[in-house]
PDB file of N, CA and C in Angstrom:
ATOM      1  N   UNK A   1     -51.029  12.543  18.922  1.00  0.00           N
ATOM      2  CA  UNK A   1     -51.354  11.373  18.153  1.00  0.00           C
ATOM      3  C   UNK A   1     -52.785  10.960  18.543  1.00  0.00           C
ATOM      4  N   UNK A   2     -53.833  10.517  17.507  1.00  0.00           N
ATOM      5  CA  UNK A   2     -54.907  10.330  17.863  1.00  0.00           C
ATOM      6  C   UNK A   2     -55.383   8.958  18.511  1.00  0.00           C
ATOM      7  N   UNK A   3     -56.016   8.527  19.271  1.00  0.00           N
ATOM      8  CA  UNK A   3     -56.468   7.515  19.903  1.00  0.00           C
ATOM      9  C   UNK A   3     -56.632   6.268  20.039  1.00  0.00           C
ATOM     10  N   UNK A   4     -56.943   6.455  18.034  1.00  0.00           N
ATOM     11  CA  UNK A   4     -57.087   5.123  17.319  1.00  0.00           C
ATOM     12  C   UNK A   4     -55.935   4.815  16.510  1.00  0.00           C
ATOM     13  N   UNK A   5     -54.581   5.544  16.959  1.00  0.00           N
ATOM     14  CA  UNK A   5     -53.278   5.779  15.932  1.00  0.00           C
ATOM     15  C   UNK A   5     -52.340   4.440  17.224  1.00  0.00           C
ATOM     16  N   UNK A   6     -52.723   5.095  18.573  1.00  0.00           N
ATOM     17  CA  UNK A   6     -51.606   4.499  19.520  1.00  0.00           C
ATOM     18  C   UNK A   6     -51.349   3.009  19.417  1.00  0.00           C
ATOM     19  N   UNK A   7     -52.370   1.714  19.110  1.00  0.00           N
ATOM     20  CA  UNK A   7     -52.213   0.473  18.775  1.00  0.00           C
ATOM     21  C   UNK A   7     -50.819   0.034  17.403  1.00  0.00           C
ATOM     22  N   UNK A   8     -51.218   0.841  16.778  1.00  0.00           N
ATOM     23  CA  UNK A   8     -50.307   0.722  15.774  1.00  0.00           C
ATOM     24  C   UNK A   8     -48.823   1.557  15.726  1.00  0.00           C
ATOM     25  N   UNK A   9     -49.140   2.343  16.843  1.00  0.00           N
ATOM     26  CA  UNK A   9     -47.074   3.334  16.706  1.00  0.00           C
ATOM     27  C   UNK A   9     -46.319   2.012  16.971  1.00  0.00           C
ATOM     28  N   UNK A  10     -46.372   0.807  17.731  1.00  0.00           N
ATOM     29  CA  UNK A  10     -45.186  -0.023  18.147  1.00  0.00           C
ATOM     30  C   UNK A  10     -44.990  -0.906  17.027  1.00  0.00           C
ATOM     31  N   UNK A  11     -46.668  -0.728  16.241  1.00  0.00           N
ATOM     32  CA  UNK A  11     -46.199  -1.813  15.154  1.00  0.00           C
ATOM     33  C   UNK A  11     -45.083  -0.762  13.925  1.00  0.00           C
ATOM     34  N   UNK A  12     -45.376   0.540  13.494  1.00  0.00           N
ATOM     35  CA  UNK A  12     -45.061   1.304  12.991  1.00  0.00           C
ATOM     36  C   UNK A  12     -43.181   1.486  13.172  1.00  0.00           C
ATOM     37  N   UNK A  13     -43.374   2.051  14.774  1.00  0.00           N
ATOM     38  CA  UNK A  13     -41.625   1.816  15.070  1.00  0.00           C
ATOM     39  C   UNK A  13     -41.222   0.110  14.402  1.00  0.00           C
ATOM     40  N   UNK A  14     -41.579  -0.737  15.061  1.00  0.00           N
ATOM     41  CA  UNK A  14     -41.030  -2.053  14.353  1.00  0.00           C
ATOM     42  C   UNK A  14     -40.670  -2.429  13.148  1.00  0.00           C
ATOM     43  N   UNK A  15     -41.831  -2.071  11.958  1.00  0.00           N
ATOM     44  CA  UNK A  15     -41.663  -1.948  10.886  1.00  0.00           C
ATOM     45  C   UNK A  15     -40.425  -0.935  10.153  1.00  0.00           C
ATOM     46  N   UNK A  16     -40.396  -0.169  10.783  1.00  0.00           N
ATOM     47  CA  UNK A  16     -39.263   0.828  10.495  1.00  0.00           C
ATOM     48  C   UNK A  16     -37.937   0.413  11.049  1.00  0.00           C
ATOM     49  N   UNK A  17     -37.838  -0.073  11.801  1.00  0.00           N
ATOM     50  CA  UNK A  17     -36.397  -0.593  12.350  1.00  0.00           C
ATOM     51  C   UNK A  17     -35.888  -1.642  11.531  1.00  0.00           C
ATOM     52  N   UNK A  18     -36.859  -2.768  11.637  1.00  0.00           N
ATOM     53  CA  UNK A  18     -36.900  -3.907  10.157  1.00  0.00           C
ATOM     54  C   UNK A  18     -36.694  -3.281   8.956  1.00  0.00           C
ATOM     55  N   UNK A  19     -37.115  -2.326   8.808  1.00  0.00           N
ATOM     56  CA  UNK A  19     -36.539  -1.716   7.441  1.00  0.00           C
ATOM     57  C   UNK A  19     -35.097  -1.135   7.212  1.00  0.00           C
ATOM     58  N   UNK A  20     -35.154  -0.456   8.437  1.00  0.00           N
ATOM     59  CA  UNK A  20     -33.510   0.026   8.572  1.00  0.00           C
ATOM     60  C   UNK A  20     -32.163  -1.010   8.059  1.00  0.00           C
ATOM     61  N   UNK A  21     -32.940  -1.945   9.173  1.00  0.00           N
ATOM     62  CA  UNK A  21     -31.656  -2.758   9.593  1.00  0.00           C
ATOM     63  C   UNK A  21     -31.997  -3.913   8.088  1.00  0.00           C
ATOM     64  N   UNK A  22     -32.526  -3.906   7.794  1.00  0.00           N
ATOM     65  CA  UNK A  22     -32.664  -4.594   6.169  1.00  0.00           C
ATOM     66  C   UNK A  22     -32.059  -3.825   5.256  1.00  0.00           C
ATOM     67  N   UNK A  23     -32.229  -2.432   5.339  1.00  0.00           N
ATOM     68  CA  UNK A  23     -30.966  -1.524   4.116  1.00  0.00           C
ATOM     69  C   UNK A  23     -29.688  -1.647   4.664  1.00  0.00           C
ATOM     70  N   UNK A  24     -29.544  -1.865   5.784  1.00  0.00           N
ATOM     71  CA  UNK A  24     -28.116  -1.911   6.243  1.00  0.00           C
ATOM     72  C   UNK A  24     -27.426  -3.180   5.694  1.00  0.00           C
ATOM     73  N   UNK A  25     -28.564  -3.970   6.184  1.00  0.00           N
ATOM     74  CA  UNK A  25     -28.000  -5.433   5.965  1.00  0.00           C
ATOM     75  C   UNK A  25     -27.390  -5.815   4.479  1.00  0.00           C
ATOM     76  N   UNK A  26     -28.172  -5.043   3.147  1.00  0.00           N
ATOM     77  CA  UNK A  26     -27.726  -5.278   1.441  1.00  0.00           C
ATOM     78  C   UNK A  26     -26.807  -4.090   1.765  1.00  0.00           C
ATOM     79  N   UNK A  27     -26.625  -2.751   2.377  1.00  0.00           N
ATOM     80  CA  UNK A  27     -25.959  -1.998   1.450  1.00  0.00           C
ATOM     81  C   UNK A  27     -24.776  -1.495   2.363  1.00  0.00           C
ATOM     82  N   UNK A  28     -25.000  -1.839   3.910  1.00  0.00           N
ATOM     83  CA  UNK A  28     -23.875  -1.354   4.590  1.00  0.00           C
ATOM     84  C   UNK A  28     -22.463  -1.502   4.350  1.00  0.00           C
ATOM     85  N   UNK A  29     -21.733  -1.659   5.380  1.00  0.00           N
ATOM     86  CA  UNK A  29     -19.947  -1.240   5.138  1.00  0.00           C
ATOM     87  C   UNK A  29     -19.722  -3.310   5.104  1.00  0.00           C
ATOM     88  N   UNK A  30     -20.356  -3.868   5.568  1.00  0.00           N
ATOM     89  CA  UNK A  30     -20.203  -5.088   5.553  1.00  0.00           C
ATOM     90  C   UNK A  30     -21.742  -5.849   5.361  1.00  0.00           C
ATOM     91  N   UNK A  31     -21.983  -5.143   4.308  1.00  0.00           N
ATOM     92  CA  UNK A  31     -23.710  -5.509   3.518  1.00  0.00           C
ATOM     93  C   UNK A  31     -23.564  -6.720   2.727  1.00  0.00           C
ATOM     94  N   UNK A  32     -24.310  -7.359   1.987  1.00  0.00           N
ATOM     95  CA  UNK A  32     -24.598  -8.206   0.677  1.00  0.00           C
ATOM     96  C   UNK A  32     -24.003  -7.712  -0.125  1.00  0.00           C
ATOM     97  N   UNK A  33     -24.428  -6.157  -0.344  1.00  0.00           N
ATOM     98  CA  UNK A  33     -23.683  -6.018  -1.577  1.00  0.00           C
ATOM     99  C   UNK A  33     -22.748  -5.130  -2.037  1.00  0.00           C
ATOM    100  N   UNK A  34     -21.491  -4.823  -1.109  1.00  0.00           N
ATOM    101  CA  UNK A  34     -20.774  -4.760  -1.174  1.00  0.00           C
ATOM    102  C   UNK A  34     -19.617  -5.635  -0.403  1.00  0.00           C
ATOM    103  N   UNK A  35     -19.847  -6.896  -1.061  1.00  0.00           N
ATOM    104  CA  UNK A  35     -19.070  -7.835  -1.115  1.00  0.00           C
ATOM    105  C   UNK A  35     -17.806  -7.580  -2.175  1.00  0.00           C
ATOM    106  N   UNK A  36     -18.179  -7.346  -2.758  1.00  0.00           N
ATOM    107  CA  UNK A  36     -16.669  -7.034  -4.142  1.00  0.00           C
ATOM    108  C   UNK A  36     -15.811  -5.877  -3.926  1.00  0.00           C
ATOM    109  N   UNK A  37     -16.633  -5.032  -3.105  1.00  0.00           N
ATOM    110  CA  UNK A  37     -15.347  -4.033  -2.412  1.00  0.00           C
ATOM    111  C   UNK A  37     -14.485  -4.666  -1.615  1.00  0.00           C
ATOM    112  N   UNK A  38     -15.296  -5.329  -0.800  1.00  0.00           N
ATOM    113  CA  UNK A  38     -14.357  -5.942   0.313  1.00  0.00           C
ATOM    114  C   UNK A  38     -13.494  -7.087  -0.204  1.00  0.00           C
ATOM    115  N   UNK A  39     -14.081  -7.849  -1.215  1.00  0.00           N
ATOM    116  CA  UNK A  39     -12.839  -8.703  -2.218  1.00  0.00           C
ATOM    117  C   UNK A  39     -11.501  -7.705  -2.722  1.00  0.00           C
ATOM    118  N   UNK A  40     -11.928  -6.668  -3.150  1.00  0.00           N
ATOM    119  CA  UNK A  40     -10.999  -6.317  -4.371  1.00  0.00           C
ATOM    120  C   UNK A  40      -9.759  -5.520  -2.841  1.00  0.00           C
ATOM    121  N   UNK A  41     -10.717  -5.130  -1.962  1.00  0.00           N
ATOM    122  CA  UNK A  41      -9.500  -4.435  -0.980  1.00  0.00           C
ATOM    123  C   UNK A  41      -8.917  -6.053  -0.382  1.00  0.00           C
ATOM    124  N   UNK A  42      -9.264  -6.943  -0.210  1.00  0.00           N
ATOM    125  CA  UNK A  42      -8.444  -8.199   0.973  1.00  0.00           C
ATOM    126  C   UNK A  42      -7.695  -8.502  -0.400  1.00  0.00           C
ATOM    127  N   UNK A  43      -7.755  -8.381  -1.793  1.00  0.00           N
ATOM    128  CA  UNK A  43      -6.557  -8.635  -2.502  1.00  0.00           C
ATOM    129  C   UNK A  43      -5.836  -7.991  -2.666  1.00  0.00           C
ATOM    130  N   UNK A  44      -5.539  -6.697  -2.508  1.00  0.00           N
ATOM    131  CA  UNK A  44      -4.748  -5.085  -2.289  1.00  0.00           C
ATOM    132  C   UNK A  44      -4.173  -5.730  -0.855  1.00  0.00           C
ATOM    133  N   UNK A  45      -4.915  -5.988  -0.055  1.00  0.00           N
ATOM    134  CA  UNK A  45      -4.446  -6.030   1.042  1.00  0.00           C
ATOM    135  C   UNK A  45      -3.260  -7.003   0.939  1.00  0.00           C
ATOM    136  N   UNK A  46      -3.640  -8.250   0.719  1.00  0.00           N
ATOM    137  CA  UNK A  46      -2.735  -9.375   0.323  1.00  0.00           C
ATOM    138  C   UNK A  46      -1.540  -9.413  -0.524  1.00  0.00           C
ATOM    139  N   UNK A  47      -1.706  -8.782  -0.858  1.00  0.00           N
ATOM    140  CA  UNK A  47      -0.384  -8.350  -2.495  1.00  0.00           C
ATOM    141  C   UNK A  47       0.460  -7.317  -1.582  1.00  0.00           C
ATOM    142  N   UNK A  48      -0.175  -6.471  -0.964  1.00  0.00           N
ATOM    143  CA  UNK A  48       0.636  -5.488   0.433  1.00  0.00           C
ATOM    144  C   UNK A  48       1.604  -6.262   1.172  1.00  0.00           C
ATOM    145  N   UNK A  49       0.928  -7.561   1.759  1.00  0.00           N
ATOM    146  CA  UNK A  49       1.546  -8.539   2.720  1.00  0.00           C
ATOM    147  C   UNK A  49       2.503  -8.799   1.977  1.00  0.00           C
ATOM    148  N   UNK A  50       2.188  -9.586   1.050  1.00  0.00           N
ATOM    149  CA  UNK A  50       3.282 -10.356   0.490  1.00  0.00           C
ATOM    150  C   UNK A  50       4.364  -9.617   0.145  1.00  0.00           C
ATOM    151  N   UNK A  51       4.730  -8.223  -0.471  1.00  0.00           N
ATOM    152  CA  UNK A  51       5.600  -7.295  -0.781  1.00  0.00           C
ATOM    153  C   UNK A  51       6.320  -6.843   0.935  1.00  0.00           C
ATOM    154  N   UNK A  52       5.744  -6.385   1.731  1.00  0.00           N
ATOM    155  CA  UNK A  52       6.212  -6.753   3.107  1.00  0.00           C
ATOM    156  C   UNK A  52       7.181  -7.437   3.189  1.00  0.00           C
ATOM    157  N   UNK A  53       6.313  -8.671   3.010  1.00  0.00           N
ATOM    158  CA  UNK A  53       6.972 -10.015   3.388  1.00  0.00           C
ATOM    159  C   UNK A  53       8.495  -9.924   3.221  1.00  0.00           C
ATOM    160  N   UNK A  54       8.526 -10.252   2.074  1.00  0.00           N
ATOM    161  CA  UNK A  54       9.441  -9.929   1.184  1.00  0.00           C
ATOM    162  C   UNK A  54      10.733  -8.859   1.556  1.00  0.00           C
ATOM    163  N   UNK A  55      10.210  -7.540   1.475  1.00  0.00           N
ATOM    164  CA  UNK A  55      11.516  -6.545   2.324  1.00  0.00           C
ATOM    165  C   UNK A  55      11.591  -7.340   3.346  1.00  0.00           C
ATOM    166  N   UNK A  56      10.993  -7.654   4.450  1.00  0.00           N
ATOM    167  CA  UNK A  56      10.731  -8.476   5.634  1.00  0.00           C
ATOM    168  C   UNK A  56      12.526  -9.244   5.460  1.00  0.00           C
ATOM    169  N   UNK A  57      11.665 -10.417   4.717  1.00  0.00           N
ATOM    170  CA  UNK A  57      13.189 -11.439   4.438  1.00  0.00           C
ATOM    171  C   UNK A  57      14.091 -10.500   3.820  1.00  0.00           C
ATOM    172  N   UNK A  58      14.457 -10.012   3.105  1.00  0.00           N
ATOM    173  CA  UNK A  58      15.544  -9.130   2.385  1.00  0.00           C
ATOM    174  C   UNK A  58      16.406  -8.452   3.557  1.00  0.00           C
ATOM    175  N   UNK A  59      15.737  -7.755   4.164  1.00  0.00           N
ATOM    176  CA  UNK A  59      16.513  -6.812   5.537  1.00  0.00           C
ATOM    177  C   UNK A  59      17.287  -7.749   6.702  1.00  0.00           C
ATOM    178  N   UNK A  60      16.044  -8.974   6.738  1.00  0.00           N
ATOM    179  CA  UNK A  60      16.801  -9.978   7.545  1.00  0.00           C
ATOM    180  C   UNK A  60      17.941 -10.787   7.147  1.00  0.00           C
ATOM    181  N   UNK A  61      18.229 -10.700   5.953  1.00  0.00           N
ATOM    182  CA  UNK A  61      19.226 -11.340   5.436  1.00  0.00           C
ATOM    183  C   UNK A  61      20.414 -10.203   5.822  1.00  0.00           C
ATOM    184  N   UNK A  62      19.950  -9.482   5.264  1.00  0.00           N
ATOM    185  CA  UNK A  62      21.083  -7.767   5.338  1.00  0.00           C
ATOM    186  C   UNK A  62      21.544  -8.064   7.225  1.00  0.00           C
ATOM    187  N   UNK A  63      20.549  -7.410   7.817  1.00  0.00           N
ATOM    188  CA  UNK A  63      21.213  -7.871   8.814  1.00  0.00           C
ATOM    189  C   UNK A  63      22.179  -9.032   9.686  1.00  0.00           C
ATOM    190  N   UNK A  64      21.380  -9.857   9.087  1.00  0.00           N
ATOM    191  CA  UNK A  64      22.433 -11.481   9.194  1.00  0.00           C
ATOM    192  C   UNK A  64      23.959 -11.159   8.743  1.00  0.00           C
ATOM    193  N   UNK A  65      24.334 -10.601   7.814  1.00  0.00           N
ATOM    194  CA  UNK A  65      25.210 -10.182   7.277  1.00  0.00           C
ATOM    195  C   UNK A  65      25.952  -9.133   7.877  1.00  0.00           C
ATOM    196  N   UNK A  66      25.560  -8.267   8.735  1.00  0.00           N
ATOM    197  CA  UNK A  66      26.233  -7.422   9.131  1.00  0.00           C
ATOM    198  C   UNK A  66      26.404  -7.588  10.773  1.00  0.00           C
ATOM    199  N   UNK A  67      25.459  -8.381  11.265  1.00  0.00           N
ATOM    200  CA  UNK A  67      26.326  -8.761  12.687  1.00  0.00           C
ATOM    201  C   UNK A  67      27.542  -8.735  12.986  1.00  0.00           C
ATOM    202  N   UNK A  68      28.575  -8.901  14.050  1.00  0.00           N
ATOM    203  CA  UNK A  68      29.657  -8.869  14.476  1.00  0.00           C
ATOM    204  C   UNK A  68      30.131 -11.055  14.260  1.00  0.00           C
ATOM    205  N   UNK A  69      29.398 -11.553  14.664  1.00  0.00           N
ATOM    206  CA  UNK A  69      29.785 -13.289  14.273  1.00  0.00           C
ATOM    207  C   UNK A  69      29.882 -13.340  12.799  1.00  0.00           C
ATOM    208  N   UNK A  70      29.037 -12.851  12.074  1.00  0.00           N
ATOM    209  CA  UNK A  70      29.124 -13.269  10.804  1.00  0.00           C
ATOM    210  C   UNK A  70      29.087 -11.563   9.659  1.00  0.00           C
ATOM    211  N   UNK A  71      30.053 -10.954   9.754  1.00  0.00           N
ATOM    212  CA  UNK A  71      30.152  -9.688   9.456  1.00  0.00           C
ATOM    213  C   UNK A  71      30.564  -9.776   7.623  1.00  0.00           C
ATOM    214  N   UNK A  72      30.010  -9.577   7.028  1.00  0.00           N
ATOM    215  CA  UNK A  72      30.268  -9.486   5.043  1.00  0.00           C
ATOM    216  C   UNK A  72      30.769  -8.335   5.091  1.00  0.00           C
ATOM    217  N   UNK A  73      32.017  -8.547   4.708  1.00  0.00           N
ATOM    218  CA  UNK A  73      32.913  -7.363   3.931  1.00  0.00           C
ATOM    219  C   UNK A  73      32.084  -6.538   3.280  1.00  0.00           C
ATOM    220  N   UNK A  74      32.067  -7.327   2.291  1.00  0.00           N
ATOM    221  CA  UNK A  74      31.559  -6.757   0.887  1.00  0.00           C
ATOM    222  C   UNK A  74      30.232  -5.976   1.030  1.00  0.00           C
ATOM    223  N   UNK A  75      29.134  -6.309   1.772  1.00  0.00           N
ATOM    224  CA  UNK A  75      28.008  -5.760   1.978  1.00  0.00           C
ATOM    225  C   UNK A  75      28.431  -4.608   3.150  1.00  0.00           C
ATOM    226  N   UNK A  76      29.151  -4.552   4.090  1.00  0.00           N
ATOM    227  CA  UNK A  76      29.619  -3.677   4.784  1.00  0.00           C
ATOM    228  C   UNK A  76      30.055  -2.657   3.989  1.00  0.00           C
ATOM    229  N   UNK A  77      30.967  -2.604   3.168  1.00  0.00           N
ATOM    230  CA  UNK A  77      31.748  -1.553   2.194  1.00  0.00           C
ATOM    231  C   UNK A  77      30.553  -1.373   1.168  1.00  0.00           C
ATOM    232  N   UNK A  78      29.493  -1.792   1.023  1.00  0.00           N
ATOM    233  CA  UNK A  78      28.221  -1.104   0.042  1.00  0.00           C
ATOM    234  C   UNK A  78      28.140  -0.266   0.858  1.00  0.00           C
ATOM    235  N   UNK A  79      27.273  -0.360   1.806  1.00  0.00           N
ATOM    236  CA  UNK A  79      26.527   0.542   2.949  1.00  0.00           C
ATOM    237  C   UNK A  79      27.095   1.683   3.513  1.00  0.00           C
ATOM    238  N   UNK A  80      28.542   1.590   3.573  1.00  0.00           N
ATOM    239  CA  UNK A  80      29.145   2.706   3.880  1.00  0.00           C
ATOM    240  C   UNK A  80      29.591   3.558   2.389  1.00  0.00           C
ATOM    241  N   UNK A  81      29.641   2.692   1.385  1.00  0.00           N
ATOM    242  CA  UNK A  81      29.550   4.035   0.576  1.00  0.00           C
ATOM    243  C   UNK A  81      28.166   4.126   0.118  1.00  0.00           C
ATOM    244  N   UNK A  82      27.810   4.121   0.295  1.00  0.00           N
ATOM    245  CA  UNK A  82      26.181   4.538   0.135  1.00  0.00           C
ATOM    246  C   UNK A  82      25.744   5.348   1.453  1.00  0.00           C
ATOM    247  N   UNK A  83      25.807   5.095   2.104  1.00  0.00           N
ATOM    248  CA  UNK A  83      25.463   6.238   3.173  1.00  0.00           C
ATOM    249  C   UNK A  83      26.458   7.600   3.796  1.00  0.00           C
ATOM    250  N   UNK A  84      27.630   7.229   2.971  1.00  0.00           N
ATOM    251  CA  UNK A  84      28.785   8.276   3.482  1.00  0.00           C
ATOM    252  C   UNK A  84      28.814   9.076   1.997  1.00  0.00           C
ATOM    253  N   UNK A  85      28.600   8.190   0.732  1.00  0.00           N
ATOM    254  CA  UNK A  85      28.962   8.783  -0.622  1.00  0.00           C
ATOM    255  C   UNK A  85      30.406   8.724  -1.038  1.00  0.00           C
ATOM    256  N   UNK A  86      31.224   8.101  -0.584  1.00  0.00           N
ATOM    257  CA  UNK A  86      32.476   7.602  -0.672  1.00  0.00           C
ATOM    258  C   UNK A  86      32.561   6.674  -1.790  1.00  0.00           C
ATOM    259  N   UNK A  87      33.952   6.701  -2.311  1.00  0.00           N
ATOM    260  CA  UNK A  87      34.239   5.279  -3.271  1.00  0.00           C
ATOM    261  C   UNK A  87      35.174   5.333  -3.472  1.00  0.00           C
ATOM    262  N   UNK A  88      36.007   4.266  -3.762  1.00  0.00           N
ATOM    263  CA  UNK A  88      37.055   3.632  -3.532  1.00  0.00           C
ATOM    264  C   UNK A  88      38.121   3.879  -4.248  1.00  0.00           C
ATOM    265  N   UNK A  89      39.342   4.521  -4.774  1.00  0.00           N
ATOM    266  CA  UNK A  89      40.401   4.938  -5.153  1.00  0.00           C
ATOM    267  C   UNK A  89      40.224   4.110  -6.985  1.00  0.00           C
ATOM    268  N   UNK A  90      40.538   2.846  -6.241  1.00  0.00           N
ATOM    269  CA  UNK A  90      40.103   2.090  -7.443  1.00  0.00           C
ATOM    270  C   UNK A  90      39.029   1.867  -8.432  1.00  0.00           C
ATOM    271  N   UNK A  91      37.889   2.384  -8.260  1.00  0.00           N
ATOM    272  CA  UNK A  91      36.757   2.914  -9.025  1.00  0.00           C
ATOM    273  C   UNK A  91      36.393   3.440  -9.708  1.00  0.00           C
ATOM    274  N   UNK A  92      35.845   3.034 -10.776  1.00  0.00           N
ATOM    275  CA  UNK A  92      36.029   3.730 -12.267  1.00  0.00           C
ATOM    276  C   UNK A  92      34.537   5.192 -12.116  1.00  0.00           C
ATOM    277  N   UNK A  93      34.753   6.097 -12.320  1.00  0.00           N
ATOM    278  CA  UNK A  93      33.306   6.871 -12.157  1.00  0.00           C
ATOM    279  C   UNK A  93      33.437   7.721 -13.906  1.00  0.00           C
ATOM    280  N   UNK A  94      31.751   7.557 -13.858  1.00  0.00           N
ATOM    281  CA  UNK A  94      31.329   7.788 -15.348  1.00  0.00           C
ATOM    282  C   UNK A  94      30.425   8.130 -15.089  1.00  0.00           C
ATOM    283  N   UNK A  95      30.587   9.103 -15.556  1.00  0.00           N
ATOM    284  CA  UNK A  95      29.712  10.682 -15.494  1.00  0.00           C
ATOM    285  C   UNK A  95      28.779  10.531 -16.826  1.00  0.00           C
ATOM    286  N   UNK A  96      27.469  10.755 -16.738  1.00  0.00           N
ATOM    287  CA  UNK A  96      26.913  10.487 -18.140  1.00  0.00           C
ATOM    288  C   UNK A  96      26.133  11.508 -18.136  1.00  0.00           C
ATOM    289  N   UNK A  97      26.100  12.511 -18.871  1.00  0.00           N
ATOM    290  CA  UNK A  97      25.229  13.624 -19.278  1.00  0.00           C
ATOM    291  C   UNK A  97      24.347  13.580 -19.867  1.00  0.00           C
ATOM    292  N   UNK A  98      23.331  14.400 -20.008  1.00  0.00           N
ATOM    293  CA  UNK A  98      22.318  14.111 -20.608  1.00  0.00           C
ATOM    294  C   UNK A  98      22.313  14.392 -22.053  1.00  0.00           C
ATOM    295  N   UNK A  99      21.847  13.744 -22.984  1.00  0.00           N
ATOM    296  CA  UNK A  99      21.809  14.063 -24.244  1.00  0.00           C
ATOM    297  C   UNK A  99      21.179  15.555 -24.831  1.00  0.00           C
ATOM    298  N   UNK A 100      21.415  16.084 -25.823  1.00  0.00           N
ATOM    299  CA  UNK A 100      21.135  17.141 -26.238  1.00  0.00           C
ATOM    300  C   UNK A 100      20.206  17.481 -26.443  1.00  0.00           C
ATOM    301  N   UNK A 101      18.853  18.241 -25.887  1.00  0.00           N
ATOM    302  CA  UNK A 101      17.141  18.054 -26.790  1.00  0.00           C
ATOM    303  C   UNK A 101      17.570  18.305 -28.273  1.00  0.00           C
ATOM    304  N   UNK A 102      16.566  17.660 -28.826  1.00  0.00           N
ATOM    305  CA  UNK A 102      16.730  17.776 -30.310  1.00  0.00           C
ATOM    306  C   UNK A 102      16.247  19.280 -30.703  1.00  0.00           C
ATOM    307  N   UNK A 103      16.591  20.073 -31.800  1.00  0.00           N
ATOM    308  CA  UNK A 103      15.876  21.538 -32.093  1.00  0.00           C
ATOM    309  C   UNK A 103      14.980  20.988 -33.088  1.00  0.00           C
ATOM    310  N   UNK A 104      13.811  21.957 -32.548  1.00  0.00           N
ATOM    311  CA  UNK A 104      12.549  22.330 -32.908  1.00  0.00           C
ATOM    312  C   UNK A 104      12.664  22.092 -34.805  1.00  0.00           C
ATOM    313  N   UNK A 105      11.923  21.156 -35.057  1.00  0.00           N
ATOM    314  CA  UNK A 105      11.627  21.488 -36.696  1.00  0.00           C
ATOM    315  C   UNK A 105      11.529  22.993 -37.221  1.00  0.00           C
ATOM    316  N   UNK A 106      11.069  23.957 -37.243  1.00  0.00           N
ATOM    317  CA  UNK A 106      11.135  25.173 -37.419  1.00  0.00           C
ATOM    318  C   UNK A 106      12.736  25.810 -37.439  1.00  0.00           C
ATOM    319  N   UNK A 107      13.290  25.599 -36.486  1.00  0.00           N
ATOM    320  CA  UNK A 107      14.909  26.012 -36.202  1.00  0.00           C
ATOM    321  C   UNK A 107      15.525  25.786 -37.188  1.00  0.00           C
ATOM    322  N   UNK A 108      15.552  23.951 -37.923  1.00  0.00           N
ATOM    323  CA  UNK A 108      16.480  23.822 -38.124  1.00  0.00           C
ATOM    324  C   UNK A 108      16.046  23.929 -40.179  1.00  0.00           C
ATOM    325  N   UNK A 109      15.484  24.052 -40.338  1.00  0.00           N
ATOM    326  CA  UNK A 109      15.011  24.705 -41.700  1.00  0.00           C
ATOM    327  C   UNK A 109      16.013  26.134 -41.968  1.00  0.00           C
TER     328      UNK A 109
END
């Protein structure tokens, strides 16, 4: 580097760092301007929670229900036929098949 260059490298580095950290500052992961990414994900995010939430209370109820103090028949005898595939003597089962594809226009000419 020449002689009359060395006064100015610290101003040079400086200027360049200020520049850096100024593109970072509009365009980084938490920049100016990408502000609306980070909106549109904390409302994804939020709508996540709340659906959580939600099973959250649902399971806790389920469980409330199936304790030994306060034990539900009825939700007890779901769960076991649902997880064993069992059902009950008295139970109507209806088998529903699938409907017929229709034939091809051509075929039926």
């Amino acid at each position: 580097m020449p002689e009359r260059m060395k006064p100015y490298a610290l101003s040079a580095f400086l200027f360049l760092l200020v520049v850096y950290l100024g593109v970072q500052a509009l365009t980084g992961e938490r920049g100016l301007l990408s502000g609306s990414t980070r909106d549109a994900r904390l409302t994804a995010s939020e709508a996540q929670l709340a659906s959580l939430q939600e099973q959250r209370a649902d399971l806790e109820v389920r469980v409330r229900y199936l304790k030994a103090d306060s034990l539900s028949r009825d939700l007890l005898e779901e769960r076991a036929r649902v997880v064993l595939g069992f059902s009950d003597p008295r139970d109507y089962v209806i088998r529903v098949s699938a409907p017929p594809a229709p034939a091809p226009a051509a075929a039926r000419s």
